[in-house]
Protein backbone atom coordinates (compact mmCIF):
# COMPACT_ATOMS: atom_id res chain seq x y z
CA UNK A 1 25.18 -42.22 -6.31
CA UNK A 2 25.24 -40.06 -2.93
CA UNK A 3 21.85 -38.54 -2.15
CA UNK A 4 20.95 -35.79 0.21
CA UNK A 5 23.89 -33.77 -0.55
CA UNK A 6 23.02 -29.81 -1.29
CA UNK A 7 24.67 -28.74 -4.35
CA UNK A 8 25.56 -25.52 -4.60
CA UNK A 9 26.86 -22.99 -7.15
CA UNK A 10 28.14 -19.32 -7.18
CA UNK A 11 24.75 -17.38 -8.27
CA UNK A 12 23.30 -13.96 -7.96
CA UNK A 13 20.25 -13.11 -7.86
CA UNK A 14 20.37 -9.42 -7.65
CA UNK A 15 21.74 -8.17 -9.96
CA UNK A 16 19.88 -9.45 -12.38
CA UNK A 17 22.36 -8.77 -15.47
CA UNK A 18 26.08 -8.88 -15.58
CA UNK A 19 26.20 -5.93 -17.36
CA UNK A 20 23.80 -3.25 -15.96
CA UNK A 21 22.84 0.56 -15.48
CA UNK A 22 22.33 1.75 -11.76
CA UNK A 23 22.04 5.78 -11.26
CA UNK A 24 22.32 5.18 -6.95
CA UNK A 25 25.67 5.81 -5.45
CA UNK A 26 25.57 2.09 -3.81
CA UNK A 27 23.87 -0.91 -4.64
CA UNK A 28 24.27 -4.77 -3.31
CA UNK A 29 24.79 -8.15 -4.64
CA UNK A 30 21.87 -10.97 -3.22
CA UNK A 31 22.52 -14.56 -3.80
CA UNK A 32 24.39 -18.17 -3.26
CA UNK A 33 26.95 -19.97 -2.78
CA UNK A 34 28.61 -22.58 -0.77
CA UNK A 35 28.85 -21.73 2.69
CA UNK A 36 31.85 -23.89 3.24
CA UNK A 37 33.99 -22.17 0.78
CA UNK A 38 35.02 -18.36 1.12
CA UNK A 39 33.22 -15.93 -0.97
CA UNK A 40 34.80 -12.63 -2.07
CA UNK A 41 33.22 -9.58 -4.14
CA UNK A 42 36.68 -7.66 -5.49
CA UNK A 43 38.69 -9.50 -2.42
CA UNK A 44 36.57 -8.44 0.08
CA UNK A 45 35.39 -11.56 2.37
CA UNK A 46 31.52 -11.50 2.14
CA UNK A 47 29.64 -14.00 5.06
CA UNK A 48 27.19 -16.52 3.38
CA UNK A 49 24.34 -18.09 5.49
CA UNK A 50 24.17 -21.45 6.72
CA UNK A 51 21.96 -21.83 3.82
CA UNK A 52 23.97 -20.24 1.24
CA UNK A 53 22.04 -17.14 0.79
CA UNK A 54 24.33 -13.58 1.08
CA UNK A 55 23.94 -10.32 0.47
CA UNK A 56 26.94 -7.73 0.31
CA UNK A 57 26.58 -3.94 -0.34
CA UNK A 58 29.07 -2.40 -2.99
CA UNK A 59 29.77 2.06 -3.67
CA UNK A 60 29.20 3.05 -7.35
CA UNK A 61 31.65 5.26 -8.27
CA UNK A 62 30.46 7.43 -11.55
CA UNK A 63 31.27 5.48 -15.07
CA UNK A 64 31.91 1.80 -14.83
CA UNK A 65 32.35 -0.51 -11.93
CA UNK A 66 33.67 -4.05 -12.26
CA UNK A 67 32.99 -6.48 -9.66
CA UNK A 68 34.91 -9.89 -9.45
CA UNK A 69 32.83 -12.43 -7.62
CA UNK A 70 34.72 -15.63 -6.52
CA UNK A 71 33.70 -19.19 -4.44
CA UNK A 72 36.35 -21.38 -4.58
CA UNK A 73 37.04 -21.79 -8.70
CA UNK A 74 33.73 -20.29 -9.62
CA UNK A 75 34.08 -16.75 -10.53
CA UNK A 76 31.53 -14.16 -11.74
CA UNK A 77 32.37 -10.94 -13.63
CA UNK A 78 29.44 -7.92 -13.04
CA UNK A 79 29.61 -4.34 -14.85
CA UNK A 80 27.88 -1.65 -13.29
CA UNK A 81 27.79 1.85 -15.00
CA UNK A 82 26.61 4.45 -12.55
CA UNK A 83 25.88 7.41 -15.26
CA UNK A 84 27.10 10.97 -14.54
CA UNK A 85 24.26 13.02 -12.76
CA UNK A 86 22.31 15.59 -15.01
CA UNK A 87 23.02 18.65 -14.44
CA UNK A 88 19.57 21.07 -13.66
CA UNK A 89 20.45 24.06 -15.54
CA UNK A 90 16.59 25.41 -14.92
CA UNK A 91 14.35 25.80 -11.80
CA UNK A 92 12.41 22.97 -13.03
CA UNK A 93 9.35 23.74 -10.25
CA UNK A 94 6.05 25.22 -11.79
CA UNK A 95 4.63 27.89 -10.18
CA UNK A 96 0.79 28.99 -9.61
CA UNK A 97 -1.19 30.70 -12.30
CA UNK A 98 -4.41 32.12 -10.91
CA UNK A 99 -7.21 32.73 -13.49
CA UNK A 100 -8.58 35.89 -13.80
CA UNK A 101 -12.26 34.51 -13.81
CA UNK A 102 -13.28 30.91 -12.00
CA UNK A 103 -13.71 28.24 -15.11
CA UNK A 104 -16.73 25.41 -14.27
CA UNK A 105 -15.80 21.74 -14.95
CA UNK A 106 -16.50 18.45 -13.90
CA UNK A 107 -14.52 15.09 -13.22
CA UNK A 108 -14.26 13.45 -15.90
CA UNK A 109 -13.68 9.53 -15.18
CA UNK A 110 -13.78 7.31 -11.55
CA UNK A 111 -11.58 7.59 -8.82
CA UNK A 112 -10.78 11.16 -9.56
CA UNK A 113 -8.39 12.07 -6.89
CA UNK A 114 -8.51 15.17 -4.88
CA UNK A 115 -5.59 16.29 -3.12
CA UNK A 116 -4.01 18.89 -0.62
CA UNK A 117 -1.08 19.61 -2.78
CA UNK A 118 -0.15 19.61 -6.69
CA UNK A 119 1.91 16.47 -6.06
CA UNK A 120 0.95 13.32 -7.40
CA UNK A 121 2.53 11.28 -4.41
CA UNK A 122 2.81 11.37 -0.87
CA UNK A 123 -0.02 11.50 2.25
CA UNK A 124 -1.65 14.18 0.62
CA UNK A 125 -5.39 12.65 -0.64
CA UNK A 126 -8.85 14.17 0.00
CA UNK A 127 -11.30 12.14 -2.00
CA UNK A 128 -11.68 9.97 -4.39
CA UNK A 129 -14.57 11.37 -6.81
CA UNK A 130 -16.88 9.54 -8.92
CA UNK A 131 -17.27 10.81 -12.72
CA UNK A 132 -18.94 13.65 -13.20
CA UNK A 133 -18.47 15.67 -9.67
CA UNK A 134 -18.79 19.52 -10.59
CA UNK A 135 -15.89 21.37 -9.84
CA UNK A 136 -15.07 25.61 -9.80
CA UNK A 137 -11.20 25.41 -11.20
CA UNK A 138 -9.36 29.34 -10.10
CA UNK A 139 -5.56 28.23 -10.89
CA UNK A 140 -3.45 25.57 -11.92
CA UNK A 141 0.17 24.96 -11.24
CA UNK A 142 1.99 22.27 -13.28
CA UNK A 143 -0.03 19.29 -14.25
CA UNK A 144 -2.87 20.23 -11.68
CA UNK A 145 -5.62 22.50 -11.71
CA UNK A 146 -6.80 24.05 -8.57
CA UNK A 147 -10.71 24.12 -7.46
CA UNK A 148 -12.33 26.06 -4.70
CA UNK A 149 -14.15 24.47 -2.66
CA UNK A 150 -15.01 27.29 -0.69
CA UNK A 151 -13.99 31.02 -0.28
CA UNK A 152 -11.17 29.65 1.82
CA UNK A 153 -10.60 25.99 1.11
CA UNK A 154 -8.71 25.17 -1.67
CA UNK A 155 -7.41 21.64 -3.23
CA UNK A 156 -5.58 20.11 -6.47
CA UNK A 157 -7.12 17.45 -8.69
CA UNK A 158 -4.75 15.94 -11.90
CA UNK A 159 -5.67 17.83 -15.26
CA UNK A 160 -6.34 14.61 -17.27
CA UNK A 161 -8.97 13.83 -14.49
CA UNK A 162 -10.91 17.00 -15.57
CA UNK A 163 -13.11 18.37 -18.43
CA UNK A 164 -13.38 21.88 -18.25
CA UNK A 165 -17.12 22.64 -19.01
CA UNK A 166 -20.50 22.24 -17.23
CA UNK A 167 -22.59 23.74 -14.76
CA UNK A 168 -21.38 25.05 -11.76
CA UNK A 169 -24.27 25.95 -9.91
CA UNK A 170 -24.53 25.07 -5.79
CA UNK A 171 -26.51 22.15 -5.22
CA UNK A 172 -29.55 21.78 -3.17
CA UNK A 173 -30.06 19.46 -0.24
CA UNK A 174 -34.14 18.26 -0.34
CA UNK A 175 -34.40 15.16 2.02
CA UNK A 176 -32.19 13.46 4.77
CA UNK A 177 -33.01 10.37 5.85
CA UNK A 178 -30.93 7.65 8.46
CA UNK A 179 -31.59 3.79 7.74
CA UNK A 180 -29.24 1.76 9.47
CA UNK A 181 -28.91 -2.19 9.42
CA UNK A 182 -27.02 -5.06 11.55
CA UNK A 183 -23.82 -4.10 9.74
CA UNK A 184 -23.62 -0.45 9.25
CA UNK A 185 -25.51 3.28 10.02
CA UNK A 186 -26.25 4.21 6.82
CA UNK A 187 -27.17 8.13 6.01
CA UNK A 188 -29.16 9.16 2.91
CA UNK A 189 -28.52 12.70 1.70
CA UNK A 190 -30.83 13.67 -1.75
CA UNK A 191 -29.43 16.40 -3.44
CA UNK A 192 -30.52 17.68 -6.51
CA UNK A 193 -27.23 17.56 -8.44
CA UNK A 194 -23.58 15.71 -7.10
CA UNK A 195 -21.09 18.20 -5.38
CA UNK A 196 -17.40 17.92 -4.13
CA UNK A 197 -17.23 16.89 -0.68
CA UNK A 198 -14.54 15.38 1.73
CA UNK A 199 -14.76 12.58 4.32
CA UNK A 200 -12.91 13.50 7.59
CA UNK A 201 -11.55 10.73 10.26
CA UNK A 202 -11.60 11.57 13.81
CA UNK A 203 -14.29 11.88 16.39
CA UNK A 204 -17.14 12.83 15.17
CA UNK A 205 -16.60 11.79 11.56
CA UNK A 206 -17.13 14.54 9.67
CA UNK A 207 -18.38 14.87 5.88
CA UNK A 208 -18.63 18.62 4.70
CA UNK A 209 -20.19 18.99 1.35
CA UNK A 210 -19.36 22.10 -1.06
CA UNK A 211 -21.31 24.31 -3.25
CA UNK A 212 -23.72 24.07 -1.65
CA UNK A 213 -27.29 26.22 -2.04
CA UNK A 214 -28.71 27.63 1.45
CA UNK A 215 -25.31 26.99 3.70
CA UNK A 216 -23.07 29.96 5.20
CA UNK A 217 -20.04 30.05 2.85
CA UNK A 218 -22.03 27.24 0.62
CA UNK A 219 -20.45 24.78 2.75
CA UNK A 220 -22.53 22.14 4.55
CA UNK A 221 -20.96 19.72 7.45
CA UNK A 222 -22.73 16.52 8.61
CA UNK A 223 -21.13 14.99 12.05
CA UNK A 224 -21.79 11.38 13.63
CA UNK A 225 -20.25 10.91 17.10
CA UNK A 226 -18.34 7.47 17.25
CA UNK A 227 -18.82 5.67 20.83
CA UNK A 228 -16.19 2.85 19.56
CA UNK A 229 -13.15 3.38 17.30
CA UNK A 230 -14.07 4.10 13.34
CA UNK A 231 -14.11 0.47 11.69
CA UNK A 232 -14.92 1.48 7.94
CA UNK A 233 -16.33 3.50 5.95
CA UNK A 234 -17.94 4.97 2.79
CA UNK A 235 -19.23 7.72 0.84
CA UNK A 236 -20.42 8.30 -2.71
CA UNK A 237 -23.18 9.45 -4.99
CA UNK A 238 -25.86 6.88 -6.06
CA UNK A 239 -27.29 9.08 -8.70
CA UNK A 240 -27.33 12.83 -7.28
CA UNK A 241 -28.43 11.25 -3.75
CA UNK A 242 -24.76 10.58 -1.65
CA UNK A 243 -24.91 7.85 0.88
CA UNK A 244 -22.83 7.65 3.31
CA UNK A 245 -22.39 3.83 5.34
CA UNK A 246 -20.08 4.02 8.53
CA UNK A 247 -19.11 0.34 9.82
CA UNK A 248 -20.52 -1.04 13.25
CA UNK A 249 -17.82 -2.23 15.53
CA UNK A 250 -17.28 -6.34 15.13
CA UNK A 251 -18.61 -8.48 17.92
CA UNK A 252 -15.97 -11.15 17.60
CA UNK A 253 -14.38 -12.70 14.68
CA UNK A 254 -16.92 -14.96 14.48
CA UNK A 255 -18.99 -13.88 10.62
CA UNK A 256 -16.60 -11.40 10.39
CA UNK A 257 -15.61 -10.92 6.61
CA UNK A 258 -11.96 -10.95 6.14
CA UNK A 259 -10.01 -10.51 3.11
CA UNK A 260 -7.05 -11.43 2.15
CA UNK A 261 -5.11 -10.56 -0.26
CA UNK A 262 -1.34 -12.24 -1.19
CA UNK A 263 0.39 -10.14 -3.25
CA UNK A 264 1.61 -9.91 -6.84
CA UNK A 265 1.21 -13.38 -8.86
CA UNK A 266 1.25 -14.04 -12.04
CA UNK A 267 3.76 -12.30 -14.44
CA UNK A 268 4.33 -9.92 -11.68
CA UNK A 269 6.86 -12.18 -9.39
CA UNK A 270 7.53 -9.57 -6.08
CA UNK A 271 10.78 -9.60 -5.15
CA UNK A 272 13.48 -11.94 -5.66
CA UNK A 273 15.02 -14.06 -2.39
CA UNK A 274 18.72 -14.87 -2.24
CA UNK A 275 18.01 -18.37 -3.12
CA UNK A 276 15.98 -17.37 -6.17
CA UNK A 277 12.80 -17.93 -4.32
CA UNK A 278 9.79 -15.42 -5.44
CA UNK A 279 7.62 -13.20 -3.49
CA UNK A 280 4.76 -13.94 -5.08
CA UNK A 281 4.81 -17.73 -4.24
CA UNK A 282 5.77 -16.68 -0.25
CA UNK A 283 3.04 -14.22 -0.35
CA UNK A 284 0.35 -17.10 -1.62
CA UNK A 285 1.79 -19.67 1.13
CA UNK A 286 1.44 -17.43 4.12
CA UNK A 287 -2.13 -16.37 2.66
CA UNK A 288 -3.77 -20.01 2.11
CA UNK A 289 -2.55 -20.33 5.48
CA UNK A 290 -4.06 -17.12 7.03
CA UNK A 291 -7.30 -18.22 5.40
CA UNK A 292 -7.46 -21.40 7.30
CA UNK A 293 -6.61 -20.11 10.64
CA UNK A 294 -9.08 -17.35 10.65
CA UNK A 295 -11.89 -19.96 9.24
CA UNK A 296 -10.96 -21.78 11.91
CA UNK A 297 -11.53 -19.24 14.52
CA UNK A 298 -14.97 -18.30 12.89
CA UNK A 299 -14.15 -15.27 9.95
CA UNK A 300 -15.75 -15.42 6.72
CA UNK A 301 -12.62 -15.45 4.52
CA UNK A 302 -12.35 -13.86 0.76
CA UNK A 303 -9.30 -14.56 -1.31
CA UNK A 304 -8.02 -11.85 -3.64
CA UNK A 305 -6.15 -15.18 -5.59
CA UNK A 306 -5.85 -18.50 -4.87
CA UNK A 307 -3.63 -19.35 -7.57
CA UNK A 308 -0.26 -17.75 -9.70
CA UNK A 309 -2.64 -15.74 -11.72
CA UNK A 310 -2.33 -12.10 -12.64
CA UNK A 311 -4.54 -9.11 -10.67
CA UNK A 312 -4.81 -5.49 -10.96
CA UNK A 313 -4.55 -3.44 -7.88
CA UNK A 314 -8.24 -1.94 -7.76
CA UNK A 315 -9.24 -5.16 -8.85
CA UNK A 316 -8.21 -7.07 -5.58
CA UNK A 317 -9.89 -3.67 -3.63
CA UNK A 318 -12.80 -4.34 -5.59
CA UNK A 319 -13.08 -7.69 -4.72
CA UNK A 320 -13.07 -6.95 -0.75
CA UNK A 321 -15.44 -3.99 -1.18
CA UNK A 322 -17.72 -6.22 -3.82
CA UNK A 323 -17.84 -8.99 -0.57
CA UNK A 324 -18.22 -6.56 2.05
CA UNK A 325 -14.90 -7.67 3.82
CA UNK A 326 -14.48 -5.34 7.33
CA UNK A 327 -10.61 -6.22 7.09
CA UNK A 328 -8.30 -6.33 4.32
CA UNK A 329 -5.21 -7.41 4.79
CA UNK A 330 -2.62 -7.65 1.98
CA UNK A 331 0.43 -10.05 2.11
CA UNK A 332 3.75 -9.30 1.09
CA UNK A 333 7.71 -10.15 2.13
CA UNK A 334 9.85 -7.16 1.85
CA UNK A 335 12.75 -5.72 -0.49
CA UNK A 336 14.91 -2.54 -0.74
CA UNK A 337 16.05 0.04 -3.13
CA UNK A 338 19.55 0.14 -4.15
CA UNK A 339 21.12 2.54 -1.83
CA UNK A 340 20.04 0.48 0.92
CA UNK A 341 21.51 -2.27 2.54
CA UNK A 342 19.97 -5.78 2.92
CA UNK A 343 22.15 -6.74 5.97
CA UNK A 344 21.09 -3.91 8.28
CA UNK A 345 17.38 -4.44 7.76
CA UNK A 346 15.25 -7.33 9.06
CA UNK A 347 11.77 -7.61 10.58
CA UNK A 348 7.87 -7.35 9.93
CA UNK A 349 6.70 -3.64 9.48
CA UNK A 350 2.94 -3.07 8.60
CA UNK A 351 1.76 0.09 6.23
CA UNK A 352 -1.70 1.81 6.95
CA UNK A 353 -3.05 5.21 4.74
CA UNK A 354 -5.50 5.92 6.52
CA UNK A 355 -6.00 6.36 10.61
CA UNK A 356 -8.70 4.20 11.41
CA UNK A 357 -6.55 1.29 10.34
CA UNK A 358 -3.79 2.13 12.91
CA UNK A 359 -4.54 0.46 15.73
CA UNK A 360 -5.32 -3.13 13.82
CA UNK A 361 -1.65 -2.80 12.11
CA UNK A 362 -0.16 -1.76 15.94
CA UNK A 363 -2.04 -4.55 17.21
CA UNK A 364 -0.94 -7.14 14.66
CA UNK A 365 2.38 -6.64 14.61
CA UNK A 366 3.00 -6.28 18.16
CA UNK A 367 1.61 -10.09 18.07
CA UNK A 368 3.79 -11.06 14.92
CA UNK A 369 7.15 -9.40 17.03
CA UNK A 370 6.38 -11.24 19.68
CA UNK A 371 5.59 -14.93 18.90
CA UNK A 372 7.57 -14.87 15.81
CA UNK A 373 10.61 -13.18 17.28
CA UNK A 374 10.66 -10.74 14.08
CA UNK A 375 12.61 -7.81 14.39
CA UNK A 376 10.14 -5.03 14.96
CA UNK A 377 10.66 -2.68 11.36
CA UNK A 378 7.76 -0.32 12.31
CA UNK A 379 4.08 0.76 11.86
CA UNK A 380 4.49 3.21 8.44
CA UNK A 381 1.79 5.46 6.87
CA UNK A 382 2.18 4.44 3.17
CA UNK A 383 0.45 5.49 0.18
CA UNK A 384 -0.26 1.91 -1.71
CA UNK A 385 -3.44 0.87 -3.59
CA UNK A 386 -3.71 -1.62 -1.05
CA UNK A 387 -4.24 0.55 2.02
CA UNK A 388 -5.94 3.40 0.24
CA UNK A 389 -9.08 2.03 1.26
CA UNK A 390 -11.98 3.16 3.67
CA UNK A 391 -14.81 0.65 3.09
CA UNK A 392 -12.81 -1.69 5.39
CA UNK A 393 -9.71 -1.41 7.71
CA UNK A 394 -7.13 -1.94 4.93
CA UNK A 395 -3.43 -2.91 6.10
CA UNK A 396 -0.52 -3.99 3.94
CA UNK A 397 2.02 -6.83 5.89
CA UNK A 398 5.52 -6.90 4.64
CA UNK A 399 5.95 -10.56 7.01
CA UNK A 400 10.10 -10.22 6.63
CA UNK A 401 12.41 -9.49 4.42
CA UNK A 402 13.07 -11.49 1.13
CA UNK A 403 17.03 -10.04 0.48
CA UNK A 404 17.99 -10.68 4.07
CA UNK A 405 19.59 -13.93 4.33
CA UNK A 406 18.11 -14.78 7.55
CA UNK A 407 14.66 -13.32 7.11
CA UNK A 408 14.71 -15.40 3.78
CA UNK A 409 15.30 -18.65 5.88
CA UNK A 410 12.12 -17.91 7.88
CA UNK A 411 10.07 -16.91 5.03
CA UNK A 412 10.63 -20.36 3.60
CA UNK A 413 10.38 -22.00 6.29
CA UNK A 414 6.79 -23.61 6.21
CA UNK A 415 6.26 -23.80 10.14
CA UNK A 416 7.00 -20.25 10.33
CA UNK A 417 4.37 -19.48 7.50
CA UNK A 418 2.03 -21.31 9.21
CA UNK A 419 2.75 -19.72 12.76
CA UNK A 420 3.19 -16.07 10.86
CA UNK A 421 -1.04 -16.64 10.12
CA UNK A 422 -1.48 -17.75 14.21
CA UNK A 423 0.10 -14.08 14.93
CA UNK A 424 -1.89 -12.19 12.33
CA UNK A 425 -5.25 -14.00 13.36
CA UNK A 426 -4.24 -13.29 17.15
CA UNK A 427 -3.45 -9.90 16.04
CA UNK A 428 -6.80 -9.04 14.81
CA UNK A 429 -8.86 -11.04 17.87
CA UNK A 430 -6.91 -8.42 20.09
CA UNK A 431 -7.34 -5.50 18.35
CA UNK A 432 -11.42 -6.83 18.77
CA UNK A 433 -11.34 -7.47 22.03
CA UNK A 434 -9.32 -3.98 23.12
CA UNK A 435 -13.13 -2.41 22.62
């Protein structure tokens, strides 16, 4: 019996039925087969990687598209109905209704999410309220009801997140008091009641409060000077009393808390590589061995998971805010929608939401680019759960590309996991040291 001979076999992994709906007007084919035989997708030649893996983009034409795939004497047959586009007979956009008379409400649930337009996507978040923040709603426009903050600042926050009733009466501001410790300055403001209010990055930091009794316009702004770059923050009611905890700049990464969170897991797999391989399983590989290297050099690491088990977004946030963790970095390999193709992109590309975590995600993947020769796929502003974070500098790593057959050879390759963590952990010692 001959041993250490690959087998291989015609497979696709993407996608994942031979008989399937896609509404793009292209998609692509990710898989196997042998790379000593010729591969063809409806008699076009397709190149297959050393290791098997390909990936091919195909045009959907409207109604059905058949695709013959064929290795040698293995053939495939996929079905791909592209359906006809629906035609918008209506101008579907909402449009503003102002109220005649301002209504008083009041969140009603956590993580209430105040925004700068009556979109529920995009770079367009304010705050994230706590339950029971009193709010003056003047208009609403589609699923969103607007609030005054002020005579001249408006903002949206997501009907279901609001019960319109309650007290809107400014609040009062009785004591101020600063107590700060080895980690962070910490502000105390006790107010008589909670009010709306909105953290602003830049230097000074800036919170303004609204509604509130005593202040021109009922609007009152609190400013802290940085002398280093901003390195975390928070703000939120404890009671009617807000506090307000702005992170001290890290020494060295020595005690630093660190965590680290590999994506997915669980019944939620990630995406799919061309040789089958899953996300979540890369992500948890490159993770264990980002946790030892920054141990090694000194952090205080926290794990999101440390095993194929199941975890909600805000629960992995809440598990680096419960620990304290300065960084969080979440770990992921990349994919693609369907009008994209998997041949044209490669590389590491970091996503940030908010600006203080900028210069960490230039700094690590400049190091990444450079010692792991990764194509450089860019430093994005993204809004993901993962990243929407201020009590620590919150960055999301896509390390390469799962669909791309030669980013999927790295991402398997173990010595490249293990030198992937070097990178990130030299990343974040630079971005330290550049203070």
């Amino acid at each position: 019996m001959l041993t250490g001979i690959k087998a291989f076999a015609l497979e696709v992994v993407y996608p994942q039925k031979t008989m399937t709906v896609i509404s793009s007007d292209s998609t692509f084919f990710i898989g196997s087969s042998n790379p000593n035989l010729p591969l063809t997708v409806n008699g076009r030649p397709v190149k297959v990687h050393r290791t098997g893996a390909f990936a091919q983009t195909v045009r959907l034409n409207n109604g059905k598209n058949i695709f013959n795939l064929e290795s040698g004497e293995e053939k495939l047959i996929y079905i791909i109905d592209r359906p006809l586009p629906l035609l918008n007979l209506q101008n579907q956009q909402s449009c503003l209704k102002e109220y005649s008379a301002p209504v008083s409400a009041f969140t009603a649930k956590d993580g209430a999410v105040l925004r700068q337009t009556p979109v529920d996507s995009g770079i367009n978040r304010l705050a994230h309220f706590q339950k029971d923040i009193p709010l003056i709603i003047d208009g609403e426009n589609g699923d969103f009801l607007r609030t005054a903050l002020n005579s001249t600042t408006k903002a949206w926050i997501y009907k279901g997140d609001v019960q319109t009733a309650g007290n809107s009466a400014p609040a009062a501001l009785k004591n101020y008091e600063r107590q700060d410790n080895a980690e962070f300055y910490i502000f105390n403001f006790d107010f008589d009641k909670k009010t709306p209010y909105i953290i602003q990055e830049g230097n000074p930091l800036k919170v303004t409060f609204y509604n509130t009794a005593g202040n021109p316009d009922l609007t009152y702004v609190f400013e802290f000077p940085l002398t280093r770059k901003l390195n975390g923050y928070s703000g939120r009611f404890e009671g009617s009393g807000f506090v307000l905890k702005i992170r001290k700049y890290p020494a060295s990464l020595s005690g630093l808390k660190i965590a680290v969170d590999a994506g997915h897991g669980g019944d939620e797999f990630g995406a799919a590589g061309c040789l089958g391989d899953l996300e979540k399983n890369i992500n948890l590989a490159v993770s264990k061995y980002l946790e030892e290297e920054l141990t090694k050099r000194g952090a205080s690491v926290i794990m999101t998971r440390t095993g194929d088990t199941d975890l909600g977004l805000q629960e992995r946030v809440l598990i680096a805010n419960e620990n304290d963790a300065g960084i969080l970095l979440s770990i992921h390999a990349n994919s693609l929608p369907d009008n994209a193709d998997p041949n044209a992109n490669r590389g590491t590309s970091i996503y940030y939401y908010y600006n203080q975590a900028k210069p960490l995600a230039d700094s690590i993947l400049s190091s990444m680019t450079q010692k792991l020769g990764t194509r450089d796929d860019g430093v994005r502003q993204g809004s993901f759960a993962l990243v929407r974070n201020t009590d620590a500098l919150s960055v999301l790593i896509e390390v390469a590309y799962m669909i791309n057959p030669y980013d999927n050879e790295l991402l398997r390759d173990r010595n490249f996991q293990k030198q992937c963590a070097k990178a990130i952990a030299d990343g974040i010692e630079n971005y330290i040291k550049s203070e």
